[in-house]
N, C-alpha and C. Protein backbone atom coordinates (compact mmCIF):
# COMPACT_ATOMS: atom_id res chain seq x y z
N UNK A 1 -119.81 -242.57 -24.67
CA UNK A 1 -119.03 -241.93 -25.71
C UNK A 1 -119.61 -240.57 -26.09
N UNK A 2 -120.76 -240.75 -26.15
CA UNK A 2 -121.69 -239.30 -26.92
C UNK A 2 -121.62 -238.25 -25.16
N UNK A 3 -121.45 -238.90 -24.24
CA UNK A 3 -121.55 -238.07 -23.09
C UNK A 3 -119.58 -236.87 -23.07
N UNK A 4 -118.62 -238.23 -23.48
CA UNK A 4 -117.65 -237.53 -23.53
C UNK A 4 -117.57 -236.27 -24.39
N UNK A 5 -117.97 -236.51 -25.71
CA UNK A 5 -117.93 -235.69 -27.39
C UNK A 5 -118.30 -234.80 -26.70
N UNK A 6 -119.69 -234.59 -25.56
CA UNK A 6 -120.36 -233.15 -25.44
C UNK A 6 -119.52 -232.52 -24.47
N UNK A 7 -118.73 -232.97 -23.56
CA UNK A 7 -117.98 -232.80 -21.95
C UNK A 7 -117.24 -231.81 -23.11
N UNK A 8 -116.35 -232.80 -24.24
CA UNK A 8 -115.05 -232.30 -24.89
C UNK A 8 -115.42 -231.20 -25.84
N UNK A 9 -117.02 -230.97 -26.63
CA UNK A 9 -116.93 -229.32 -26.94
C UNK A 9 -117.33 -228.47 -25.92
N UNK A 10 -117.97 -228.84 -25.44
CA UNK A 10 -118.28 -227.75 -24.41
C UNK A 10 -117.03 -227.30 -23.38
N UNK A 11 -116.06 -228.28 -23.10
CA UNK A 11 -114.60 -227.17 -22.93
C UNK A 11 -113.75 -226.88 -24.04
N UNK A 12 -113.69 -227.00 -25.08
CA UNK A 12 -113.66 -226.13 -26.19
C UNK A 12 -114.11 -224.91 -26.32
N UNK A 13 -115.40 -224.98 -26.03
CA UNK A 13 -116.42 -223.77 -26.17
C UNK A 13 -115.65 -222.82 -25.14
N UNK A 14 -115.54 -223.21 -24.26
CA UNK A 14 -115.16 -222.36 -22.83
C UNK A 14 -113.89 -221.87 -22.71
N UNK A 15 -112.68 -222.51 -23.70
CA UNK A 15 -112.20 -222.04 -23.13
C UNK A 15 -111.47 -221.02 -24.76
N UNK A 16 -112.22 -221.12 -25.65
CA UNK A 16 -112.26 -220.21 -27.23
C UNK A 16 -113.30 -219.87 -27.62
N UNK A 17 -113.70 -218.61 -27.23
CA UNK A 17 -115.36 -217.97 -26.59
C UNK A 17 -115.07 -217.32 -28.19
N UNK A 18 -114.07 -217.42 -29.17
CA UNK A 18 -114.40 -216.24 -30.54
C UNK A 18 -114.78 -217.25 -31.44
N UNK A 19 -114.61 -218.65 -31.17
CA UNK A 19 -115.11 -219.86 -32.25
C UNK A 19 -116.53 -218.89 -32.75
N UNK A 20 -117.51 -218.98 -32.40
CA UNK A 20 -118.92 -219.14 -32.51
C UNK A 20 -119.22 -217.58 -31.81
N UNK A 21 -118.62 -216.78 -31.50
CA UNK A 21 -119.11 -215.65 -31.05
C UNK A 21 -119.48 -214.38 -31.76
N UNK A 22 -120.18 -213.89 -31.33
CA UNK A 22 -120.41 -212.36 -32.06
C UNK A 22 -119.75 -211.23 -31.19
N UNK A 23 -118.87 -210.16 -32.22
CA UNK A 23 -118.25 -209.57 -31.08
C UNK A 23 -118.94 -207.96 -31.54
N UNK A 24 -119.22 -206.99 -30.11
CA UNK A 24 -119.26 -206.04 -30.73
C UNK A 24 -118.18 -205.00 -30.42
N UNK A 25 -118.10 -204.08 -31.52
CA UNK A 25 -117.00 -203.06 -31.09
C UNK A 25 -117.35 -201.61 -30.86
N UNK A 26 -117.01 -200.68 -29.74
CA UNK A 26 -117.62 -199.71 -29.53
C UNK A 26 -115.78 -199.08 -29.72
N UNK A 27 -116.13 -197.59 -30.27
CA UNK A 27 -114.62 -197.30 -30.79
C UNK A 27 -114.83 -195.59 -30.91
N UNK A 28 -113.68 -195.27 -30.51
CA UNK A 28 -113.63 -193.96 -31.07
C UNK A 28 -112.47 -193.38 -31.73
N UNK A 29 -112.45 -192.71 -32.87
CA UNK A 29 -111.60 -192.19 -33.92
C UNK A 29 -110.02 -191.16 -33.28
N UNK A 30 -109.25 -191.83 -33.69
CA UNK A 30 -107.87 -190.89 -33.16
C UNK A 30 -107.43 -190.30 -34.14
N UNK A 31 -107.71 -190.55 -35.55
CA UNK A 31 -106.71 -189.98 -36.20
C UNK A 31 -107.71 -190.04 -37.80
N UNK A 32 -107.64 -189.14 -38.65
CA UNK A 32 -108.17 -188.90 -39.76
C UNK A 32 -108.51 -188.21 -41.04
N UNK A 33 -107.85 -188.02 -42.44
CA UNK A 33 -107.53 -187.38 -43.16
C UNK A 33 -107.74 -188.08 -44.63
N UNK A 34 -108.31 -187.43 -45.47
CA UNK A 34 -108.43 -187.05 -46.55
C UNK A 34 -107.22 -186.59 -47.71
N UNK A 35 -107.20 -187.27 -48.95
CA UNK A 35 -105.81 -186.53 -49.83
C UNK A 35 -106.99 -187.43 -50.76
N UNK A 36 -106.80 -186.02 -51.33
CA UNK A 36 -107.47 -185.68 -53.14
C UNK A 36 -106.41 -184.80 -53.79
N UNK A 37 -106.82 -184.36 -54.94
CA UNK A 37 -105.74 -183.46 -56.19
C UNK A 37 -105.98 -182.28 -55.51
N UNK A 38 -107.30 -181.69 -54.76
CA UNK A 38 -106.81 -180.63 -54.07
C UNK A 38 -106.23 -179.92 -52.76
N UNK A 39 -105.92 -181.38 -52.24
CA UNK A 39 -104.52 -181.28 -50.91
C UNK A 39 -105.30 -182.29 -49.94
N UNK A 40 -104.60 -182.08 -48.65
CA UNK A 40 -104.89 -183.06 -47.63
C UNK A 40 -106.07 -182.44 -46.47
N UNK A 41 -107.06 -183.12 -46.28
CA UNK A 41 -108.19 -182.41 -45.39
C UNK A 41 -108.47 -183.46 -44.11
N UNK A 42 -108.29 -182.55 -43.01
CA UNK A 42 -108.63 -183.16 -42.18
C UNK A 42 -110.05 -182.99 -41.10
N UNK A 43 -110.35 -183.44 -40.33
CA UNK A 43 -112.01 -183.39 -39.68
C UNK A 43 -111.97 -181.58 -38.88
N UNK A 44 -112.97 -181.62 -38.91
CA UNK A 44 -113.07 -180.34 -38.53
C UNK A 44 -113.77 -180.83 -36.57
N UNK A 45 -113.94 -181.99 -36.67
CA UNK A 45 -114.46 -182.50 -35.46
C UNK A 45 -113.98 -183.87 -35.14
N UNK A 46 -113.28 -183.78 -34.98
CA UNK A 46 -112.06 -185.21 -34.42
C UNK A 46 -112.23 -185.87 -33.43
N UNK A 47 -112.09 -186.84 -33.41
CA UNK A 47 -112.67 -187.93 -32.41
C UNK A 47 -114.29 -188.84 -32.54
N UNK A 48 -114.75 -188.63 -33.55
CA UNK A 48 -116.31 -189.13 -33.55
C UNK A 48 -116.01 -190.70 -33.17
N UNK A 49 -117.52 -190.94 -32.70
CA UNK A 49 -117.62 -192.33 -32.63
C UNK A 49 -118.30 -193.67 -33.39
N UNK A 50 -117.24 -195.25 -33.15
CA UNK A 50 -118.15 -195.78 -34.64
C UNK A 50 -118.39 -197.01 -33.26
N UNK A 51 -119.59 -197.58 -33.80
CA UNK A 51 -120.28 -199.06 -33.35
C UNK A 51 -120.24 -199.88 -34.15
N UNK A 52 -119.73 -201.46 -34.63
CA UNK A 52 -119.93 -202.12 -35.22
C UNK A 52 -120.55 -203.66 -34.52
N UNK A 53 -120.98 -204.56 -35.22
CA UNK A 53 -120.96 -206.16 -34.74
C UNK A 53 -120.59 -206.79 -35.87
N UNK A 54 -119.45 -207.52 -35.25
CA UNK A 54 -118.57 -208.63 -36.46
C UNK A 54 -119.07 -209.69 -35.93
N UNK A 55 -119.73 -210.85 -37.23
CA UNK A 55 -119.63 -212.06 -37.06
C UNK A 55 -118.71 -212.58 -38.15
N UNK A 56 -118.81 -214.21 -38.03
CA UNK A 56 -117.65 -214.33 -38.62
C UNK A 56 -118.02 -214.15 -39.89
N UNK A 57 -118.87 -213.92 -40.69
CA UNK A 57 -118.74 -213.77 -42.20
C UNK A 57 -119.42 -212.12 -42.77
N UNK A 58 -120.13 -211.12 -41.69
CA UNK A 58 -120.97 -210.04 -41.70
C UNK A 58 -120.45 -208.90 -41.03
N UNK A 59 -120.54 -207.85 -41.04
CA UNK A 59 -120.10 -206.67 -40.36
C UNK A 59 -120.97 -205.65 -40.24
N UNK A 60 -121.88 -205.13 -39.49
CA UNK A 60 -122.71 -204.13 -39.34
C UNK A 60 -122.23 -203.05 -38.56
N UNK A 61 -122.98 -201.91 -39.26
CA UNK A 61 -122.32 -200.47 -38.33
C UNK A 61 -122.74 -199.57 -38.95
N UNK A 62 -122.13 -198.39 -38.57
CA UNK A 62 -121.97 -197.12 -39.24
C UNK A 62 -120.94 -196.54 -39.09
N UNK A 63 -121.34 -195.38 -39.86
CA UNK A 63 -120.16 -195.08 -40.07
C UNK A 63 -118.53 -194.99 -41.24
N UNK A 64 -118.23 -196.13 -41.32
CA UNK A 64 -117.68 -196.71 -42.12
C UNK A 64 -117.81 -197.84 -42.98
N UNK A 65 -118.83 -198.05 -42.33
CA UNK A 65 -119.15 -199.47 -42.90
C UNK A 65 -120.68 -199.43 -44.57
N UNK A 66 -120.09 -199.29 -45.46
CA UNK A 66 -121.42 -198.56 -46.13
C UNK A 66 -121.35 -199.92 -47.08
N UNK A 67 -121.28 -201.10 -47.38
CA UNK A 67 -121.47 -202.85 -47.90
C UNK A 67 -122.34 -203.27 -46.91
N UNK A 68 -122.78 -204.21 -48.03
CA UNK A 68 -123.51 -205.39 -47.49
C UNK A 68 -122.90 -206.57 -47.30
N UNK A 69 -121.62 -207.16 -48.20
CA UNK A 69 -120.93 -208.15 -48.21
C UNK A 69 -119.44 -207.49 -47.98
N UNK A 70 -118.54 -208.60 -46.77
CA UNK A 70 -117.26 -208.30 -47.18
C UNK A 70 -116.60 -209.24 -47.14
N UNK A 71 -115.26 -209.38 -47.70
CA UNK A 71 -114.78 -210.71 -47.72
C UNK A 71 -114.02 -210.38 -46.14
N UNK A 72 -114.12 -211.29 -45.38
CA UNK A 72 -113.26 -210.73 -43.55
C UNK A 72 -112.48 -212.18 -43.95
N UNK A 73 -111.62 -212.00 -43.22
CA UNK A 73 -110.43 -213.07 -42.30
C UNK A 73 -110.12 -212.78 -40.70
N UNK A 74 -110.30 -213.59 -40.07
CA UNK A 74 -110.33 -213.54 -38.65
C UNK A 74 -108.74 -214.18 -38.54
N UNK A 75 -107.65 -214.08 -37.45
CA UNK A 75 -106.77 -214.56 -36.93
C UNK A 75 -106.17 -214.08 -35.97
N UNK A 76 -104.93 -214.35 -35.45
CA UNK A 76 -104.53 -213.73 -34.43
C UNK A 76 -103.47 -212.98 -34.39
N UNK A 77 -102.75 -211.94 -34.04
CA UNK A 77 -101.89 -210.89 -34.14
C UNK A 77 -100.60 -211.17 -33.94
N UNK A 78 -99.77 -210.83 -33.71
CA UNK A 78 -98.38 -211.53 -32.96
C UNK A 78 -97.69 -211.15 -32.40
N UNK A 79 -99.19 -211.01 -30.95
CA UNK A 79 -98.92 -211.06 -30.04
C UNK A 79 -100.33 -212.19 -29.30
N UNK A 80 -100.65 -212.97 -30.40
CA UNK A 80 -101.87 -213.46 -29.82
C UNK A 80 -103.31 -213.09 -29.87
N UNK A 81 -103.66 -211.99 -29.64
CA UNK A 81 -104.75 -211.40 -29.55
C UNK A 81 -105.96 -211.40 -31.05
N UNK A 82 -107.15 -211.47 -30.43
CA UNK A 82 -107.94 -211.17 -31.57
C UNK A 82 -107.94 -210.25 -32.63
N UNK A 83 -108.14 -210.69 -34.17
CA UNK A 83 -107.48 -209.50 -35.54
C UNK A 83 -108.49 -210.37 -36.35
N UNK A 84 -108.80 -209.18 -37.53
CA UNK A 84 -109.47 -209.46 -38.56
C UNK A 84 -109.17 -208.47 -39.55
N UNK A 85 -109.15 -208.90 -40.92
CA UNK A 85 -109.09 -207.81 -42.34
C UNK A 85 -110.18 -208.41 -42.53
N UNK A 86 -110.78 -206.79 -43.01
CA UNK A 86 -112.00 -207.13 -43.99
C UNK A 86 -111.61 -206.20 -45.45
N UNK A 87 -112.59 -206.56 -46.63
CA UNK A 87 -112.29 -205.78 -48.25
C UNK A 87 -113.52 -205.87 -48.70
N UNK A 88 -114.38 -204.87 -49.33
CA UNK A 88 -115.42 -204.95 -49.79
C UNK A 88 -115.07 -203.80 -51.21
N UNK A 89 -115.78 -203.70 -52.03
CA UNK A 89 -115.94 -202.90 -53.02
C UNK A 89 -116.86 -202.62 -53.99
N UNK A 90 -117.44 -201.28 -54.72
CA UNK A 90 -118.67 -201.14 -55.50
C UNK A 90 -118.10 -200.35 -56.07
N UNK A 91 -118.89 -199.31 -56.96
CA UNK A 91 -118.91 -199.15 -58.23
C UNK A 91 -117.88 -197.75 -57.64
N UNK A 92 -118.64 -196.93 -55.88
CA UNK A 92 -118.21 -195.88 -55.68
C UNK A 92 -117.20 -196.16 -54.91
N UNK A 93 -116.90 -196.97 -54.20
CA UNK A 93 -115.82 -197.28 -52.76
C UNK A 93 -115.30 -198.41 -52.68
N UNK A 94 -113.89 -198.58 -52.68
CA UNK A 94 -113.40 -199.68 -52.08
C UNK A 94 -112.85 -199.78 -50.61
N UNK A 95 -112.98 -200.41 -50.07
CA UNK A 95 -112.45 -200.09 -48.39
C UNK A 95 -112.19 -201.62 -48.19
N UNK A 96 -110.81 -201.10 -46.68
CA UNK A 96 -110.24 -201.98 -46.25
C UNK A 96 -110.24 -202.01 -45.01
N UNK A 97 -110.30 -202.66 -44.04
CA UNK A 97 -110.10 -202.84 -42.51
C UNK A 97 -109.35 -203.84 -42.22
N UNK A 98 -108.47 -203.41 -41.17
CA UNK A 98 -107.45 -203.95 -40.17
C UNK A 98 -107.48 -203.97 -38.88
N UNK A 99 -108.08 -204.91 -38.21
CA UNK A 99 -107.89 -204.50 -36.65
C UNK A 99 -107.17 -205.58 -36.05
N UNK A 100 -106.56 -205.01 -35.03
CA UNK A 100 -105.47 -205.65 -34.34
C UNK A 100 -105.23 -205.05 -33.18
N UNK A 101 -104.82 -205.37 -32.08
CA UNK A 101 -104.44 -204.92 -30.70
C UNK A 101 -105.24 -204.36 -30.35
N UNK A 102 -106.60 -203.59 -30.54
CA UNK A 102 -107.39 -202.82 -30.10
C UNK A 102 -107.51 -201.60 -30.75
N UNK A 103 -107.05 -201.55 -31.95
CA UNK A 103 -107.39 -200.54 -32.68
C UNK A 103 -107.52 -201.26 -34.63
N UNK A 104 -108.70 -200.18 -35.28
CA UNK A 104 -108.95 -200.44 -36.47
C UNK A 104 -108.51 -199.41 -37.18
N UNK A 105 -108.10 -199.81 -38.33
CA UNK A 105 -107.22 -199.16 -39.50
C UNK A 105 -108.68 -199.20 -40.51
N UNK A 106 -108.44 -198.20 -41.29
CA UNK A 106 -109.80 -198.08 -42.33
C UNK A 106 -109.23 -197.04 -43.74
N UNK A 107 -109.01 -197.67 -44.73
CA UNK A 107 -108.92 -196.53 -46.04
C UNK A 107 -109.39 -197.54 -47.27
N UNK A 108 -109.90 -196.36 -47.72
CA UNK A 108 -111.34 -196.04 -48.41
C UNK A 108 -110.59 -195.36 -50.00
N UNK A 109 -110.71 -195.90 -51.16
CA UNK A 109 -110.32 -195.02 -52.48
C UNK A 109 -112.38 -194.58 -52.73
N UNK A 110 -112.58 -193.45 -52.48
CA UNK A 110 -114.07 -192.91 -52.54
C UNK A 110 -113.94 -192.37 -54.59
N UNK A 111 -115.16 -192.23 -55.00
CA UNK A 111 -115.08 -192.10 -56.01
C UNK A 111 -116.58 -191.53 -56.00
N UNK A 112 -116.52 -190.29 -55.02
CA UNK A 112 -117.94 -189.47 -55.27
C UNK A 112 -117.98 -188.52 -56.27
N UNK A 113 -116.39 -187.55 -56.14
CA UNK A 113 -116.33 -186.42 -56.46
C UNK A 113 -116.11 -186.93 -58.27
N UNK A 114 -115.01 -185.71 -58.93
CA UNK A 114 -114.87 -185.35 -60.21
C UNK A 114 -113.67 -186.66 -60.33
N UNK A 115 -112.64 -186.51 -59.35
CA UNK A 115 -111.75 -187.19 -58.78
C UNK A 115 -111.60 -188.18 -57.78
N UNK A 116 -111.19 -189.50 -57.97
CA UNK A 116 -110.63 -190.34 -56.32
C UNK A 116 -109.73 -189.67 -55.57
N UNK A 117 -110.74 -190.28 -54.43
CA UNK A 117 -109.84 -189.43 -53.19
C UNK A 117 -109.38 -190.34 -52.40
N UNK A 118 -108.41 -190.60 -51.41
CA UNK A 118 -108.50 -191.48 -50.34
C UNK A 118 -108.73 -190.68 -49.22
N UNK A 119 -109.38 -191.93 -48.23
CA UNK A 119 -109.68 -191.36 -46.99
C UNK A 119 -109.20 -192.94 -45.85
N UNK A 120 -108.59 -192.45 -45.02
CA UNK A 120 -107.89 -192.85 -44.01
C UNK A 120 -108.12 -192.78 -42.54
N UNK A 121 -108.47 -193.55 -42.07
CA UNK A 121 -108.75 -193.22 -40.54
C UNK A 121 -108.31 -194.38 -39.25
N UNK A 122 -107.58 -193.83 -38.14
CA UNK A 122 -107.95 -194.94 -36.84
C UNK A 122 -108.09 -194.92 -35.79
N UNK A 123 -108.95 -195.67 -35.47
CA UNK A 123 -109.85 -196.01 -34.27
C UNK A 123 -109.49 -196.43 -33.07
N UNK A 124 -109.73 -196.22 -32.05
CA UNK A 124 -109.31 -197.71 -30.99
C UNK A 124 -110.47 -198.25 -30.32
N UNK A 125 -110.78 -199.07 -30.29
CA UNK A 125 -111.72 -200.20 -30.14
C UNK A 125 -111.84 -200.78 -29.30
N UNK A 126 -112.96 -201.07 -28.17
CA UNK A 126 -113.19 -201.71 -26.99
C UNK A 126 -113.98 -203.25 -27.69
N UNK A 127 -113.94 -204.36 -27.62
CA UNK A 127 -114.45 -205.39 -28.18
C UNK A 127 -115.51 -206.38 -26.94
N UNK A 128 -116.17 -206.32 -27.08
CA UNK A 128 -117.39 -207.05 -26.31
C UNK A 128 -118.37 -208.34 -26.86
N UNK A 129 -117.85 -209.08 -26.17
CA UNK A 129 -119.01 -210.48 -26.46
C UNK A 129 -120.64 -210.22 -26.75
N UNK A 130 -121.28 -210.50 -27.97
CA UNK A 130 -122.23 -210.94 -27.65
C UNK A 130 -122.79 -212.73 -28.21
N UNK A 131 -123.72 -212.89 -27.34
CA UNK A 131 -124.04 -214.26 -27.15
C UNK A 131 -125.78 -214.25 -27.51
């Protein structure tokens, strides 16, 4: 019996590698802009690149990623494919992430300046196992 239980997760395991996985994402920026009270600003150097590793409850990176905690939801798109929202927020930034199909959505209400600003950006995203 205990020989079957292990046969039956371990093709589980094999054949839904995001159960228990860490994924990382290597990505680069397509699109990105700024709107504050004094108009809309966009990068003066377009295209930069972001690295993250999502597990299922943590998100590390740069870049965009400036929390320690976020609340994420993992599911699938509809078309199937791997997706997650994440929401974190502090005193200066609230931010949101969306990824889906291979690209991440990211806006940010920043609260450095005199004024909130939003900032908006997206990515497309190569996603890689790590184990």
């Amino acid at each position: 019996m205990l020989k079957n239980t292990a046969i039956l997760f371990l093709f589980i395991l094999a054949f839904n590698r995001d159960v228990l996985a860490e994924f990382e994402f290597k990505c680069k920026e397509l699109e990105r802009v700024t709107v504050a009270d004094s108009g809309l600003m966009t990068p003066a150097f377009p295209g930069r690149k972001l690295q993250f590793v999502l597990t299922n409850d943590t998100i590390t990176g740069t870049g965009v990623f400036y929390h320690k905690n976020y609340d994420i939801s993992h599911f699938e798109d509809s078309k199937g494919h791997f997706a997650f929202k994440a929401f974190a927020e502090s005193y200066e930034r609230q931010d949101i992430f969306l990824f889906s199909n291979g690209q991440l959505f990211h806006s940010a209400i920043v609260n450095y300046g005199r004024t909130p600003s939003i900032q908006s950006e997206i990515f497309t995203c190569e996603k890689f196992y790590n184990y």
